[in-house]
PDB file of N, CA and C in Angstrom:
ATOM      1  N   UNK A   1      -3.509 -13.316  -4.721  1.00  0.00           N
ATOM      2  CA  UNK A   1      -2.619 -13.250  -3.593  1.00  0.00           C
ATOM      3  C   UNK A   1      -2.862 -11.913  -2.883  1.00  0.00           C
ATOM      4  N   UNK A   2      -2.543 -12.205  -1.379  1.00  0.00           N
ATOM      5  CA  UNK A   2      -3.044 -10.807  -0.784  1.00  0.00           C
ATOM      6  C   UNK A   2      -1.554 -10.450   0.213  1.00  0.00           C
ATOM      7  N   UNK A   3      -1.046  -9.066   0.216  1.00  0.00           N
ATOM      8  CA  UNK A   3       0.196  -8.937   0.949  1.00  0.00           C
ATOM      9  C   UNK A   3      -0.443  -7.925   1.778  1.00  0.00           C
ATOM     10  N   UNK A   4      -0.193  -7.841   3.337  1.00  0.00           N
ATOM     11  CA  UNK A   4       0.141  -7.169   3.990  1.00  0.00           C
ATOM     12  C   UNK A   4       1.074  -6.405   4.230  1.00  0.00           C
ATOM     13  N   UNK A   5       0.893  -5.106   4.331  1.00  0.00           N
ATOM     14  CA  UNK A   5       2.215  -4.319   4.358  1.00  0.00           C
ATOM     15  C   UNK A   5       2.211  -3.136   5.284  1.00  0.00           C
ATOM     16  N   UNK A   6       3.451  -3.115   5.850  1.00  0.00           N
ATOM     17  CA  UNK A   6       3.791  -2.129   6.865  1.00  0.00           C
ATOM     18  C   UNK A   6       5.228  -0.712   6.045  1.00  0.00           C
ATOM     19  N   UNK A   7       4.587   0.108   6.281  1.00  0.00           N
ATOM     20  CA  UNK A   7       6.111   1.334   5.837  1.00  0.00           C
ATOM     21  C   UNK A   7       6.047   2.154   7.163  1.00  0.00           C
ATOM     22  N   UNK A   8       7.067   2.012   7.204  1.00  0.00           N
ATOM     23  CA  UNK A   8       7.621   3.402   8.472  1.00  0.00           C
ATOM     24  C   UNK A   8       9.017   4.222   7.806  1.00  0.00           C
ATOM     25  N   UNK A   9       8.319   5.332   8.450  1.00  0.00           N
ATOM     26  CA  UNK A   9       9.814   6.353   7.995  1.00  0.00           C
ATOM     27  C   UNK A   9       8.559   7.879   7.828  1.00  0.00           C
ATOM     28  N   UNK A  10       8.818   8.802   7.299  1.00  0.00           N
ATOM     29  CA  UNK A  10       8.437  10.338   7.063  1.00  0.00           C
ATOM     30  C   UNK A  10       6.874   9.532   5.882  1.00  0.00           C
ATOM     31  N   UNK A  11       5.925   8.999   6.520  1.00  0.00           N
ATOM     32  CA  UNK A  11       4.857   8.579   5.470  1.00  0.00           C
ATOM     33  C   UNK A  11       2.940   9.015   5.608  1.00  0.00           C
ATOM     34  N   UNK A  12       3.165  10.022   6.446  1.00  0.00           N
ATOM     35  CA  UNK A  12       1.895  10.435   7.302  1.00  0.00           C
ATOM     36  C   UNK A  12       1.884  12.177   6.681  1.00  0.00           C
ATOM     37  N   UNK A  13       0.958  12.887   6.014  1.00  0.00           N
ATOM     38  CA  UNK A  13       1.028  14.041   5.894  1.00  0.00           C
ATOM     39  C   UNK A  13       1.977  14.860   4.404  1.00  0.00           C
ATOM     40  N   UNK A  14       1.983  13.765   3.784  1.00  0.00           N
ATOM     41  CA  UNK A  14       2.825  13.973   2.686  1.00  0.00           C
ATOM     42  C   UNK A  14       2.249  13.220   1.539  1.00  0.00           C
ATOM     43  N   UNK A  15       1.149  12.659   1.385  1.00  0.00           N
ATOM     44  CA  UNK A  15       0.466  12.415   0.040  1.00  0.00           C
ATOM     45  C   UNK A  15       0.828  10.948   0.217  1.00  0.00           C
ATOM     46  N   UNK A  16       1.117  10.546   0.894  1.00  0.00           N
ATOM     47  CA  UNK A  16       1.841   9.024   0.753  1.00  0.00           C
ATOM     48  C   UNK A  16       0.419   7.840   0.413  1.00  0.00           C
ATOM     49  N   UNK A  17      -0.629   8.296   1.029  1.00  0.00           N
ATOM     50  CA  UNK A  17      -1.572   6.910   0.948  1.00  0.00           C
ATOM     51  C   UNK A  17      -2.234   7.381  -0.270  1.00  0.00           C
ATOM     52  N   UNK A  18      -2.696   8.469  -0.403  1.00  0.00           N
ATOM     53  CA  UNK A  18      -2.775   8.905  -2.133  1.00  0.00           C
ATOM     54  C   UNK A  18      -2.011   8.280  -3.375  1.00  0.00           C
ATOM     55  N   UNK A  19      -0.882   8.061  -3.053  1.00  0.00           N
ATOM     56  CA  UNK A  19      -0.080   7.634  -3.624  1.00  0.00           C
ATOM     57  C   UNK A  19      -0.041   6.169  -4.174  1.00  0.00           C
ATOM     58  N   UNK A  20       0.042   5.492  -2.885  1.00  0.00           N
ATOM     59  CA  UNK A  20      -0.253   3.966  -2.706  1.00  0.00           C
ATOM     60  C   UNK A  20      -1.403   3.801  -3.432  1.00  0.00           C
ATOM     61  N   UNK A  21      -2.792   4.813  -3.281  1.00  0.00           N
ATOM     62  CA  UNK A  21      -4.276   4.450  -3.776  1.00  0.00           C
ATOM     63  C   UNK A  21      -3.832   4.212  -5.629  1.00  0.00           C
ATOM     64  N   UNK A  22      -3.520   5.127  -6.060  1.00  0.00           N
ATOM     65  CA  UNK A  22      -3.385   5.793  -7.305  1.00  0.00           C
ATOM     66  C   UNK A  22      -2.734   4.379  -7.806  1.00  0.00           C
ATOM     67  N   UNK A  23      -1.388   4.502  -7.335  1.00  0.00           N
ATOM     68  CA  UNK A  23      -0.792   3.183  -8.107  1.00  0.00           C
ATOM     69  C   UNK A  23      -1.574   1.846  -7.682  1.00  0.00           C
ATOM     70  N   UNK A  24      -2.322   1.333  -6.765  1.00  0.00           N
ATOM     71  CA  UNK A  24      -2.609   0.077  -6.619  1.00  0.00           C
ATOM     72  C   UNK A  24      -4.036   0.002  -7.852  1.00  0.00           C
ATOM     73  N   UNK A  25      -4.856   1.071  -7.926  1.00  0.00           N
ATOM     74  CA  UNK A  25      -5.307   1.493  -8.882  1.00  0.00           C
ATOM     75  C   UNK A  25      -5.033   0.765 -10.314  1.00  0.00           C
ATOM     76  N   UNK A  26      -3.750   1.547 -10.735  1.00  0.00           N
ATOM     77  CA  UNK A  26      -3.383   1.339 -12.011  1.00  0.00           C
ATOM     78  C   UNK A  26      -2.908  -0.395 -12.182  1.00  0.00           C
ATOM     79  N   UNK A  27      -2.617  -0.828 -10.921  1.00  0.00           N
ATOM     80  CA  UNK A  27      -1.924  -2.115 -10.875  1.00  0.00           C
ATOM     81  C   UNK A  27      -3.115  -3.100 -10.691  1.00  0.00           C
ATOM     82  N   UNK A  28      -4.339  -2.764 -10.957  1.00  0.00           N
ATOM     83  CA  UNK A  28      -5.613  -3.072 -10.776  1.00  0.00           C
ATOM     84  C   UNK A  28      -5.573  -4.103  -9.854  1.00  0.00           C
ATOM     85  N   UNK A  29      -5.072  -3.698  -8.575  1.00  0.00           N
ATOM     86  CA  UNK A  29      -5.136  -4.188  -6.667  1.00  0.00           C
ATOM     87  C   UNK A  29      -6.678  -3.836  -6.332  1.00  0.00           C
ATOM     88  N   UNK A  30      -6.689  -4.459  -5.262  1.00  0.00           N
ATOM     89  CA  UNK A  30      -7.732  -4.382  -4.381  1.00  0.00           C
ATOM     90  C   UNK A  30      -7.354  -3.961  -2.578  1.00  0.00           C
ATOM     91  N   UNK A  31      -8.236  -3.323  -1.788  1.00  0.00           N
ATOM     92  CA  UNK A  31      -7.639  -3.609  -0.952  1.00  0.00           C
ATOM     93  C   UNK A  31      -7.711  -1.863  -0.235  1.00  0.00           C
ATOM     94  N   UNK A  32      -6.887  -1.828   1.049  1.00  0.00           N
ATOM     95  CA  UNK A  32      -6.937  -0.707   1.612  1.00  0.00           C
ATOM     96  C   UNK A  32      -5.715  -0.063   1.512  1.00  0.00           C
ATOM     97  N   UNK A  33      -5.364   1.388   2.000  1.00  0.00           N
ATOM     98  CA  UNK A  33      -4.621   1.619   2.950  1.00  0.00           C
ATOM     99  C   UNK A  33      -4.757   2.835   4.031  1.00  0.00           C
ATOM    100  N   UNK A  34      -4.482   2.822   5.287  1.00  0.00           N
ATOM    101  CA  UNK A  34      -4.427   3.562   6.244  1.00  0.00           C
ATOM    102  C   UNK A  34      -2.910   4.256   7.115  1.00  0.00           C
ATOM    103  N   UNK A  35      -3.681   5.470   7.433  1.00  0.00           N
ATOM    104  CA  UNK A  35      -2.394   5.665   8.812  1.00  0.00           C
ATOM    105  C   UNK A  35      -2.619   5.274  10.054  1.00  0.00           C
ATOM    106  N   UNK A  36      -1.646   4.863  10.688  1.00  0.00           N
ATOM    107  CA  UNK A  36      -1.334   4.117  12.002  1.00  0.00           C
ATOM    108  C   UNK A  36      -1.097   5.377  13.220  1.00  0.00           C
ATOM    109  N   UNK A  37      -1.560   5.053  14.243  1.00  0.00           N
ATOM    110  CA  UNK A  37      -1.420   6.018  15.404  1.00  0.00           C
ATOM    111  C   UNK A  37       0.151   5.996  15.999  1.00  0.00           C
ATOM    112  N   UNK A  38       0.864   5.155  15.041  1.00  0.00           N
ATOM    113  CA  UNK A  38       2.405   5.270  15.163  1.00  0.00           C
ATOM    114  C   UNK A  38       3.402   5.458  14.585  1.00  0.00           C
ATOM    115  N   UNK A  39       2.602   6.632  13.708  1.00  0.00           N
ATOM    116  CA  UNK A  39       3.240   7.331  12.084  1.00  0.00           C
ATOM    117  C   UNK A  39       3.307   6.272  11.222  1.00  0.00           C
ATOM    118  N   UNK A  40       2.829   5.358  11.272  1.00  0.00           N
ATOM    119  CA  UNK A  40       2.981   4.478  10.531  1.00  0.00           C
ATOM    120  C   UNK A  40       2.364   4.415   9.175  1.00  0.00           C
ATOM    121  N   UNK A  41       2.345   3.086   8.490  1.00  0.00           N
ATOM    122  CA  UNK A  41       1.080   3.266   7.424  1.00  0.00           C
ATOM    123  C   UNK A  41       0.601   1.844   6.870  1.00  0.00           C
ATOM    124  N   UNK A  42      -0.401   1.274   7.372  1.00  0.00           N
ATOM    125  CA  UNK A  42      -0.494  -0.302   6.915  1.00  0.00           C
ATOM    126  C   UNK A  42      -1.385  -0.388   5.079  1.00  0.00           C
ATOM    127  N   UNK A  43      -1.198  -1.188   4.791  1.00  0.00           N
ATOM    128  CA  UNK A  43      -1.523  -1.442   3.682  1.00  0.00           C
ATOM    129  C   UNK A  43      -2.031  -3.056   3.489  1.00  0.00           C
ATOM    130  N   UNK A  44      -3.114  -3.179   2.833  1.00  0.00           N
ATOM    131  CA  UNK A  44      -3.518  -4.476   2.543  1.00  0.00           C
ATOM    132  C   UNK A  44      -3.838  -4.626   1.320  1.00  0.00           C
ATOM    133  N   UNK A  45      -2.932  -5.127   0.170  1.00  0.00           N
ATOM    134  CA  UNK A  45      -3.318  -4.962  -1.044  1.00  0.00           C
ATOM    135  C   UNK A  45      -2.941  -6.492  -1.876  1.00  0.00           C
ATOM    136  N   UNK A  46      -4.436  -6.602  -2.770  1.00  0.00           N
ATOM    137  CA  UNK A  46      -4.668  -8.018  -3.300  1.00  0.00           C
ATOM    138  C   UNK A  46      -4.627  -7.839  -5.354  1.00  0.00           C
ATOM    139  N   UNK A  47      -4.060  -8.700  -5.594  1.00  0.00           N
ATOM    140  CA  UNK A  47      -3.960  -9.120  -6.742  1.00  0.00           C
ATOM    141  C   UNK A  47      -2.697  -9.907  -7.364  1.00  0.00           C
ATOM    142  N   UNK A  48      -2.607 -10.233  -8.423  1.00  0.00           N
ATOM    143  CA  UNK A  48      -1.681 -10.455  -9.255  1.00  0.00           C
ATOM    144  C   UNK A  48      -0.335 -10.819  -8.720  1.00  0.00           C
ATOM    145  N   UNK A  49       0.255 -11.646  -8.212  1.00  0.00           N
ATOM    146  CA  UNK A  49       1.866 -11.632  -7.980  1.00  0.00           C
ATOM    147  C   UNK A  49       2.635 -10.571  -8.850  1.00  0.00           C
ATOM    148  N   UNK A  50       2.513 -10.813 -10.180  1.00  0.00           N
ATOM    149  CA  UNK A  50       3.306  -9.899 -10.828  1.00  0.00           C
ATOM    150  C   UNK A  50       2.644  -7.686 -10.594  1.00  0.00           C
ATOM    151  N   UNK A  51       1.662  -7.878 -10.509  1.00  0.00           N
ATOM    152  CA  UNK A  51       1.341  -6.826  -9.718  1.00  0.00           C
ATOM    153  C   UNK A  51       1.710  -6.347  -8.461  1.00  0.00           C
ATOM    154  N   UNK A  52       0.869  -7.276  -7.699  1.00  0.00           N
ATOM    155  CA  UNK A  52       1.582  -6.711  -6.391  1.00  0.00           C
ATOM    156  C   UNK A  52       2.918  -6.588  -5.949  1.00  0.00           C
ATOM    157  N   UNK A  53       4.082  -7.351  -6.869  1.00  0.00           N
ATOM    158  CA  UNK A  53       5.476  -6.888  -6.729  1.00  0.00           C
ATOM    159  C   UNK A  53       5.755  -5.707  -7.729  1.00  0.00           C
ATOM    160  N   UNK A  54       5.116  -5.379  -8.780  1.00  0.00           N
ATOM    161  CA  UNK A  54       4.988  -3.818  -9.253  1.00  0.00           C
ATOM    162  C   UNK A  54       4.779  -2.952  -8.382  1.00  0.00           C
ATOM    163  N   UNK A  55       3.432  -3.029  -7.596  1.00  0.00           N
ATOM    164  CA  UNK A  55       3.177  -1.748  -6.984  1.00  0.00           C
ATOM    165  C   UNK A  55       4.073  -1.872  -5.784  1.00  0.00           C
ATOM    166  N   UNK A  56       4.828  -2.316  -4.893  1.00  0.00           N
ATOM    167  CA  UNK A  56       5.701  -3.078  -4.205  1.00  0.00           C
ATOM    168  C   UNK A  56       6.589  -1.788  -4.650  1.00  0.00           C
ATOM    169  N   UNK A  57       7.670  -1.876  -5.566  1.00  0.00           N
ATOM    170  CA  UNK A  57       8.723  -0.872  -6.432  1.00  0.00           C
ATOM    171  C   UNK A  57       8.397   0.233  -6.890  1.00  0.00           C
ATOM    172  N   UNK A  58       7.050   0.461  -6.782  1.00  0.00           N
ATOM    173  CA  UNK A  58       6.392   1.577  -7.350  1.00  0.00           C
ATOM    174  C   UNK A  58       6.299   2.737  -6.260  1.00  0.00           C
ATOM    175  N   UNK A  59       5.431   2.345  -5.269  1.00  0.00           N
ATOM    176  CA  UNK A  59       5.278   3.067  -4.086  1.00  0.00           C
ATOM    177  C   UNK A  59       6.474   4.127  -3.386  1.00  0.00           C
ATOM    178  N   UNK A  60       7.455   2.750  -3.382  1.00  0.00           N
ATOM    179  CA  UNK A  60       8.943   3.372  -3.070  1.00  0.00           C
ATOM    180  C   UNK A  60       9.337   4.590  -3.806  1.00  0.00           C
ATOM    181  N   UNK A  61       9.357   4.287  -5.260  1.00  0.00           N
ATOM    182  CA  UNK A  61       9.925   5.343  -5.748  1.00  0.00           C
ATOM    183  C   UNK A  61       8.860   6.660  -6.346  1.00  0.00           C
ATOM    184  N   UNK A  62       7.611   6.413  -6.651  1.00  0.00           N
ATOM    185  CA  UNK A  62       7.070   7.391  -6.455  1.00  0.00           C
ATOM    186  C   UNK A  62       6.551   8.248  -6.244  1.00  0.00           C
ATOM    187  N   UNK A  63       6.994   8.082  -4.547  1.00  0.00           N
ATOM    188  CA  UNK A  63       6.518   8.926  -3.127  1.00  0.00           C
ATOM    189  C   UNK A  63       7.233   9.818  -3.254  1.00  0.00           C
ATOM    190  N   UNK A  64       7.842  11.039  -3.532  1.00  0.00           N
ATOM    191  CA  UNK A  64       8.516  12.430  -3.828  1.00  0.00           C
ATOM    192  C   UNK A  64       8.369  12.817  -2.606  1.00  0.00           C
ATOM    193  N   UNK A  65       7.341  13.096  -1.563  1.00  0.00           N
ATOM    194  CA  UNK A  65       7.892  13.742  -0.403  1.00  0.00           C
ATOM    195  C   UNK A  65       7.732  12.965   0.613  1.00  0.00           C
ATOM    196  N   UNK A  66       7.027  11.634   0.579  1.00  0.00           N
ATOM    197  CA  UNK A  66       7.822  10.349   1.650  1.00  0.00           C
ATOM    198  C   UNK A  66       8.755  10.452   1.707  1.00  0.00           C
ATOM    199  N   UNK A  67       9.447   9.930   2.714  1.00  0.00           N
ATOM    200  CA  UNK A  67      11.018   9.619   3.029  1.00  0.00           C
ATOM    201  C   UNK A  67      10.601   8.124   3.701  1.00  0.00           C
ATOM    202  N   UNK A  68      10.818   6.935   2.537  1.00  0.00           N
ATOM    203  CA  UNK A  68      10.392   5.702   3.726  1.00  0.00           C
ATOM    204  C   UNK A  68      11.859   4.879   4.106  1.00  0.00           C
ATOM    205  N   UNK A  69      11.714   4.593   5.431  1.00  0.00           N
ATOM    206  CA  UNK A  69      12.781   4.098   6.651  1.00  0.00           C
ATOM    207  C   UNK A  69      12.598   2.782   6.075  1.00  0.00           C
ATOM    208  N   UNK A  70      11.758   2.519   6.180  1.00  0.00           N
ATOM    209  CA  UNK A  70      11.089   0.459   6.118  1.00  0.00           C
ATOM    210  C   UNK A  70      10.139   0.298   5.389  1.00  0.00           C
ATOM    211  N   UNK A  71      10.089  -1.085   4.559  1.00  0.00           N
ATOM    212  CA  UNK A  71       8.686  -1.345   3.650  1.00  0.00           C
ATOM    213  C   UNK A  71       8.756  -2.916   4.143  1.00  0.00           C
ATOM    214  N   UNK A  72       8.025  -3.575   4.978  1.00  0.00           N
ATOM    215  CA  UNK A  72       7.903  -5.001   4.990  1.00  0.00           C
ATOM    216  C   UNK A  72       6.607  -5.423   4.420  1.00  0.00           C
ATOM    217  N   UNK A  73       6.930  -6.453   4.252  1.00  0.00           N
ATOM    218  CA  UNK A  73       5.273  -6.790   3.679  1.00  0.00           C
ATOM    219  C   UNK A  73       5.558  -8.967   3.431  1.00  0.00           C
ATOM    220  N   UNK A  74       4.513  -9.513   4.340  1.00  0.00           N
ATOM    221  CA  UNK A  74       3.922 -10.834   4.025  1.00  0.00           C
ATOM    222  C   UNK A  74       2.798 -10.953   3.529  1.00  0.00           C
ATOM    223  N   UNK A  75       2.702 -12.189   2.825  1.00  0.00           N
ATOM    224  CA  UNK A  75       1.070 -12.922   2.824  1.00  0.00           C
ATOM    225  C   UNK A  75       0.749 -12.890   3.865  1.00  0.00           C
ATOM    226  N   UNK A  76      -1.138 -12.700   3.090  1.00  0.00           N
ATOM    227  CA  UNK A  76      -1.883 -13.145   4.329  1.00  0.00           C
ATOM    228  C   UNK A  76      -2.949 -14.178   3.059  1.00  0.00           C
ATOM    229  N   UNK A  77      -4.631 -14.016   4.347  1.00  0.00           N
ATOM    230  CA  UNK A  77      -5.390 -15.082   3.225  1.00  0.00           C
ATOM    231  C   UNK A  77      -6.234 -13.921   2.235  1.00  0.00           C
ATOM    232  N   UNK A  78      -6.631 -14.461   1.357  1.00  0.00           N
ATOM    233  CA  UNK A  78      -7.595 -13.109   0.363  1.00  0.00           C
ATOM    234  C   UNK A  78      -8.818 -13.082   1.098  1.00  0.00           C
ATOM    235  N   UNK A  79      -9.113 -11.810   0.085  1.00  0.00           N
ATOM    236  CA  UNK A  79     -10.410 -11.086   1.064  1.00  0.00           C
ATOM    237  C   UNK A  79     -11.432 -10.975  -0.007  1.00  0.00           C
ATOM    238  N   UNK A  80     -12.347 -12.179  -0.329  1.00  0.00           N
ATOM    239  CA  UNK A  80     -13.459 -12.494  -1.470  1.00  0.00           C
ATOM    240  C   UNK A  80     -14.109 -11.195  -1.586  1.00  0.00           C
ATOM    241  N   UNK A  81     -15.121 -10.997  -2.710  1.00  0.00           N
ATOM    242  CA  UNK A  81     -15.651 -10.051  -2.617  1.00  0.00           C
ATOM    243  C   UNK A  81     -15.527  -8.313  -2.798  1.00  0.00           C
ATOM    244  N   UNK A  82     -14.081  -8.077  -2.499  1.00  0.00           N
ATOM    245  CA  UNK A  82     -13.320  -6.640  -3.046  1.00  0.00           C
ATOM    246  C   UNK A  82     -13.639  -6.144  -4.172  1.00  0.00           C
ATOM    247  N   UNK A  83     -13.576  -5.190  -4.589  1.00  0.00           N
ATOM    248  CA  UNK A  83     -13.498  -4.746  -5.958  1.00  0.00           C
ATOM    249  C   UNK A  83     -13.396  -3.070  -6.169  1.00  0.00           C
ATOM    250  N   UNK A  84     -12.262  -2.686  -4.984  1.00  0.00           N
ATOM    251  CA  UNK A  84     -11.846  -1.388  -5.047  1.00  0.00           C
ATOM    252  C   UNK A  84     -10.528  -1.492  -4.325  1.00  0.00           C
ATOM    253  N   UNK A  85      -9.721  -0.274  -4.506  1.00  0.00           N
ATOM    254  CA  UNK A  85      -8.809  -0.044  -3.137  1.00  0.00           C
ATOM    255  C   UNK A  85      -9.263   1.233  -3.055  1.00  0.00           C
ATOM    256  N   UNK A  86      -9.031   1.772  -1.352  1.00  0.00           N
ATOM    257  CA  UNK A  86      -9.618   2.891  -0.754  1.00  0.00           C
ATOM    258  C   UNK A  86      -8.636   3.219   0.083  1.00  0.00           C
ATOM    259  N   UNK A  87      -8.574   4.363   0.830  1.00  0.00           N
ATOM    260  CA  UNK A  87      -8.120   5.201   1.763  1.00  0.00           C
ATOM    261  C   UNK A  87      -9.240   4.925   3.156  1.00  0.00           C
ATOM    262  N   UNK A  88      -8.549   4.163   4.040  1.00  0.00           N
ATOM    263  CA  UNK A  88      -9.538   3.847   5.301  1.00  0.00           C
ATOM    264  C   UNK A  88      -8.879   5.201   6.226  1.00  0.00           C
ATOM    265  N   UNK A  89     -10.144   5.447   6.772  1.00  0.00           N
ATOM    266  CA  UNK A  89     -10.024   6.625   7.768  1.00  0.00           C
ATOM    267  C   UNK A  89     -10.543   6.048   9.510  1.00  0.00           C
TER     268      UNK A  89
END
């Protein structure tokens, strides 16, 4: 399963996609994440249902100097072939 995800709130300049990398990592995800030219921060991360609703609860709480406003996140379709998550620049 692959979720798309959007966070807004204090998530740009504070370790936040480090963060996301590290745990999607451990939650052995696939997938990206980036910052948005609207402080934003999208995320595209694939695996496991029971994973990806781990790293889902994870992110939230262990962002220490995020402050996140919003976390939405839908399906989308998977993306064959992956076999990392990265920090897109």
């Amino acid at each position: 399963m692959r979720y798309a995800v959007r966070v807004t709130g204090i998530v740009q300049g504070v370790g936040f996609r480090y963060t996301v990398c590290r745990t999607a990592e451990e939650e052995k995800l696939t997938g990206w994440v980036k910052n948005e030219w609207d402080g934003s921060v999208s995320i595209e991360a694939q695996g496991q249902i029971q994973n990806l609703e781990r790293f889902l609860r994870e992110i939230q709480e262990r962002s220490r100097w995020a402050d996140i406003d919003h976390l939405e996140h839908r399906r989308i379709a998977e993306c064959s072939g992956e076999s990392s998550f990265h920090v897109k620049y």
